[in-house]
N, C-alpha and C. Protein backbone atom coordinates (compact mmCIF):
# COMPACT_ATOMS: atom_id res chain seq x y z
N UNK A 1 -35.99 30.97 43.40
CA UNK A 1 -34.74 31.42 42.80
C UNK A 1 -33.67 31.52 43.87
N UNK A 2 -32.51 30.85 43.56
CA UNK A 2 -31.42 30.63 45.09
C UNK A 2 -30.43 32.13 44.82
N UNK A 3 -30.28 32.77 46.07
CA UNK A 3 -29.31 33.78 46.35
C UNK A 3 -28.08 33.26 45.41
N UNK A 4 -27.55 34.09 44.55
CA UNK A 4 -26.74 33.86 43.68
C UNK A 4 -25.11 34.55 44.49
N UNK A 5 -25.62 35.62 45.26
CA UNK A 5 -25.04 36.51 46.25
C UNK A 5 -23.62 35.24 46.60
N UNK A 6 -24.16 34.99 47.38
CA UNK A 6 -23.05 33.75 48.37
C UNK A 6 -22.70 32.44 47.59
N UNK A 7 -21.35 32.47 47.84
CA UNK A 7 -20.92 30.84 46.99
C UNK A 7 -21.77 29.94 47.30
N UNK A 8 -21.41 29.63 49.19
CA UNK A 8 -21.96 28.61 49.72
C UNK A 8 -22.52 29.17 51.11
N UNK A 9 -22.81 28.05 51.58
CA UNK A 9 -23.54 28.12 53.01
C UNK A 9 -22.92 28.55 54.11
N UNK A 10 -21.71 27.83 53.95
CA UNK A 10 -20.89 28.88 54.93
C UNK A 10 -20.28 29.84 54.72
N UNK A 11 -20.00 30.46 53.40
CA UNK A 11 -20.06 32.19 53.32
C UNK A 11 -20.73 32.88 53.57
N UNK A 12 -22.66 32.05 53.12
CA UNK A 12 -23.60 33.30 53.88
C UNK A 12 -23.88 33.27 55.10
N UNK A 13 -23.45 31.95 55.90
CA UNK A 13 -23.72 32.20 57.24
C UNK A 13 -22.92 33.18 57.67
N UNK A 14 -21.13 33.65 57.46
CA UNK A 14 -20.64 34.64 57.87
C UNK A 14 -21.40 35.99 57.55
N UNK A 15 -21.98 35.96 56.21
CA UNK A 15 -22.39 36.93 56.04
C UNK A 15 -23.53 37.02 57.25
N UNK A 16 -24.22 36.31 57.49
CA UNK A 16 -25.73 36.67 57.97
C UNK A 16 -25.59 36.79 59.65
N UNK A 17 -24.05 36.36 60.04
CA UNK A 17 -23.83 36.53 61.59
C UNK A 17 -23.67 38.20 61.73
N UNK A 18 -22.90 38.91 60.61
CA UNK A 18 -22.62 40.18 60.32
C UNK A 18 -23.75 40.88 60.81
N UNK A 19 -24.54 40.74 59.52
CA UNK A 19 -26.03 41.29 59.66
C UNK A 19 -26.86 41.45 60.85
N UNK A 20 -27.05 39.96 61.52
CA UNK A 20 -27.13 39.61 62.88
C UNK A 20 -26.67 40.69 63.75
N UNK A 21 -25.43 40.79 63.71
CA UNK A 21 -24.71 41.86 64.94
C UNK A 21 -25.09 42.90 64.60
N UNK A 22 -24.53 43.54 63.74
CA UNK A 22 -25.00 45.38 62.79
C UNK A 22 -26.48 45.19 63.29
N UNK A 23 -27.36 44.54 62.69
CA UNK A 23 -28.61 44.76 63.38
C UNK A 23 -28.36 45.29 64.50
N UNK A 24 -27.94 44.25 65.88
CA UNK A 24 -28.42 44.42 66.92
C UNK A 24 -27.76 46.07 67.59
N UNK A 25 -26.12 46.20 66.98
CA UNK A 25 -25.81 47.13 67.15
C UNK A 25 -26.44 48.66 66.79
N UNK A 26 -27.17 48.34 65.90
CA UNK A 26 -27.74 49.69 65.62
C UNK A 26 -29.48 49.81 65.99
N UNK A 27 -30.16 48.57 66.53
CA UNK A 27 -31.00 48.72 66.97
C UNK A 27 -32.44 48.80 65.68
N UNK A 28 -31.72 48.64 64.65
CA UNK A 28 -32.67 48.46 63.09
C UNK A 28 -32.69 47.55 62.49
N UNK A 29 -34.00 47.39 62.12
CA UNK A 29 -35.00 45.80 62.16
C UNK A 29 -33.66 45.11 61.51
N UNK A 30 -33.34 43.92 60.95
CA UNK A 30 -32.20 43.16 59.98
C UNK A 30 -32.99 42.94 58.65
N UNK A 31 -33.92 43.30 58.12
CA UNK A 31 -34.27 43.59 56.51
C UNK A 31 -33.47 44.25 56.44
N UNK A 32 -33.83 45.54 57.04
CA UNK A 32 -32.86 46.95 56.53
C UNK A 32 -31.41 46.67 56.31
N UNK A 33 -30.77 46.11 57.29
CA UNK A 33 -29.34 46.19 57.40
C UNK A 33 -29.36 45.12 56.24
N UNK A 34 -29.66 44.02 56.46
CA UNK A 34 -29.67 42.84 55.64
C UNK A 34 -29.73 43.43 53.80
N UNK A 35 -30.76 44.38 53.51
CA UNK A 35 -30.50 44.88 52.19
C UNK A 35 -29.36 46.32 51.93
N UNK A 36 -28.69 47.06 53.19
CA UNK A 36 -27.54 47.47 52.86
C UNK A 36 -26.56 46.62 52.77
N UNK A 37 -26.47 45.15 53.82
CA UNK A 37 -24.86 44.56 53.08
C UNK A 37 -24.68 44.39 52.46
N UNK A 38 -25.99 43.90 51.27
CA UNK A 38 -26.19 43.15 50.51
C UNK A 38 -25.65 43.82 49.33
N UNK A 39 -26.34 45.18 49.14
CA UNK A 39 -26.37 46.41 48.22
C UNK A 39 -24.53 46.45 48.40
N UNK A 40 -23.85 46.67 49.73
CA UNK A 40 -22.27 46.98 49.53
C UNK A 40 -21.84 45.42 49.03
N UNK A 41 -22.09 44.22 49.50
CA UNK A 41 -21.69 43.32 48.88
C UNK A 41 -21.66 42.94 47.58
N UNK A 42 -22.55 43.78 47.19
CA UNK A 42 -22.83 43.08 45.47
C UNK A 42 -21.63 43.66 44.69
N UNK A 43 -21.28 45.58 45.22
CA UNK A 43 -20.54 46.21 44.87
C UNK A 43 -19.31 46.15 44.36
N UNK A 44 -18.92 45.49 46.07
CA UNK A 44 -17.39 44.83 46.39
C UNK A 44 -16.66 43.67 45.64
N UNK A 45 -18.14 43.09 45.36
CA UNK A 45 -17.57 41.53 45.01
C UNK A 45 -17.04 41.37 43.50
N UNK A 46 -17.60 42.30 42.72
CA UNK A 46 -17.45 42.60 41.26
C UNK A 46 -15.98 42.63 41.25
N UNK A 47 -15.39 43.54 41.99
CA UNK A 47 -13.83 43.75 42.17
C UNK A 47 -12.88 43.24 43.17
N UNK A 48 -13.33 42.33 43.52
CA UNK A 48 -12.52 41.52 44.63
C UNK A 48 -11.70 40.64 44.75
N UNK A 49 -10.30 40.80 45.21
CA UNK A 49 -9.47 39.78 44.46
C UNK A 49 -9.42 38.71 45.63
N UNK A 50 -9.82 39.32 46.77
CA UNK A 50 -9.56 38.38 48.02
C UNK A 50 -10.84 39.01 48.78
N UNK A 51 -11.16 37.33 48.71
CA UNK A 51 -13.01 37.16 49.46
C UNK A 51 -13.08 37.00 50.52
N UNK A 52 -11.89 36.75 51.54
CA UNK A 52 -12.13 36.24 52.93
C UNK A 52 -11.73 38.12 53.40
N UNK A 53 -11.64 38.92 52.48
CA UNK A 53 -11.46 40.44 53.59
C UNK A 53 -13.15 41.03 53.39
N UNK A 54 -13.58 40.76 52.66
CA UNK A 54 -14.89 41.32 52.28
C UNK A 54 -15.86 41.41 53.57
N UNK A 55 -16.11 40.72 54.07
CA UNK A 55 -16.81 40.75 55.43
C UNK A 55 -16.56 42.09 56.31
N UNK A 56 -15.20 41.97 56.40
CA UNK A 56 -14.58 43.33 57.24
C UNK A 56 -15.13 44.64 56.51
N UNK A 57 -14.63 44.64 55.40
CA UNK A 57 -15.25 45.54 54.65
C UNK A 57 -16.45 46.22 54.54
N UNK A 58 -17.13 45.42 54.22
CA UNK A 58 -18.60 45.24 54.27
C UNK A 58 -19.43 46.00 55.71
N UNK A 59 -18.91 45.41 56.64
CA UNK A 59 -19.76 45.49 57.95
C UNK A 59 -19.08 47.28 57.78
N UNK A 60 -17.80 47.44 57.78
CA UNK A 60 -17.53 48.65 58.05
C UNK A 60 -18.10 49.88 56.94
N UNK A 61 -18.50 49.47 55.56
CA UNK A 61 -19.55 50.75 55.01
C UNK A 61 -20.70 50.70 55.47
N UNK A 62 -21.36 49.29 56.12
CA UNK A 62 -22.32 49.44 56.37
C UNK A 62 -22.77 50.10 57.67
N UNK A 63 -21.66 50.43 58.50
CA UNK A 63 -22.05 50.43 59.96
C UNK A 63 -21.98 52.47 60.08
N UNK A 64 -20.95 52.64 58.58
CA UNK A 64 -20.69 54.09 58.44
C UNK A 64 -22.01 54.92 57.99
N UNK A 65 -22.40 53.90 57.28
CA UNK A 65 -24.16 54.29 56.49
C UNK A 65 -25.00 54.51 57.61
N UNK A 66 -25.39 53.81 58.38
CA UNK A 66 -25.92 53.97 59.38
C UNK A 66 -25.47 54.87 60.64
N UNK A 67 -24.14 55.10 60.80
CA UNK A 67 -23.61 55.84 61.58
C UNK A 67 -24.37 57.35 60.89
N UNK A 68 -24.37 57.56 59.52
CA UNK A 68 -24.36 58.88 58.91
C UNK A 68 -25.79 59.44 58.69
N UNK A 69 -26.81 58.11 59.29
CA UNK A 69 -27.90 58.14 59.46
C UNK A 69 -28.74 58.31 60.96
N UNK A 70 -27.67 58.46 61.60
CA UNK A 70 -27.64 58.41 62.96
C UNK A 70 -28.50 57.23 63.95
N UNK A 71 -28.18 56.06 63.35
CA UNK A 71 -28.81 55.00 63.97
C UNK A 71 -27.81 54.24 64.89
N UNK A 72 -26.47 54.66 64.81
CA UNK A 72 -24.78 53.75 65.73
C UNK A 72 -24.39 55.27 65.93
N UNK A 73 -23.71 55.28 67.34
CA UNK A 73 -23.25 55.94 68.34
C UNK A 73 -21.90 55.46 67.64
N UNK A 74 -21.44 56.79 67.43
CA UNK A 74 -19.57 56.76 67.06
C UNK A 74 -18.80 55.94 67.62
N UNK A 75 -18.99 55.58 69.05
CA UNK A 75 -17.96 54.89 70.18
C UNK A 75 -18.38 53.59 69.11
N UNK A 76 -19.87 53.05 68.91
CA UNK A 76 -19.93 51.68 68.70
C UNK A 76 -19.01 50.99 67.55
């Protein structure tokens, strides 16, 4: 069954460079992070009038989730 998530290939690669980084930044495996963008992406996208800001978006609830979980250092 194909990810319905992402238009194309190069939307999810932006997406999955995201993930990529947030992972490394917070030091938690990329399932995890990988099923919070996913979870804020699905959210976002329902109401989105402009798809190229979503990324920004995205990384930033996700990085707050984890911040509030104490896995990212405030400075990061």
């Amino acid at each position: 069954m194909p990810n319905e998530l992402y238009r194309n290939e190069k939307e999810r690669a932006v997406h999955q460079d995201l993930i990529h980084t947030i992972s490394l930044e917070s030091g938690m495996p990329e399932g995890k992070v990988e099923a919070l963008y996913e979870s804020e992406f699905e959210k976002l996208k329902a109401s989105a009038k402009v798809m190229e800001y979503l990324p920004v978006l995205i990384r930033r609830r996700v990085r707050e989730t984890l911040k509030s979980e104490g896995h990212l250092d405030a400075h990061v």
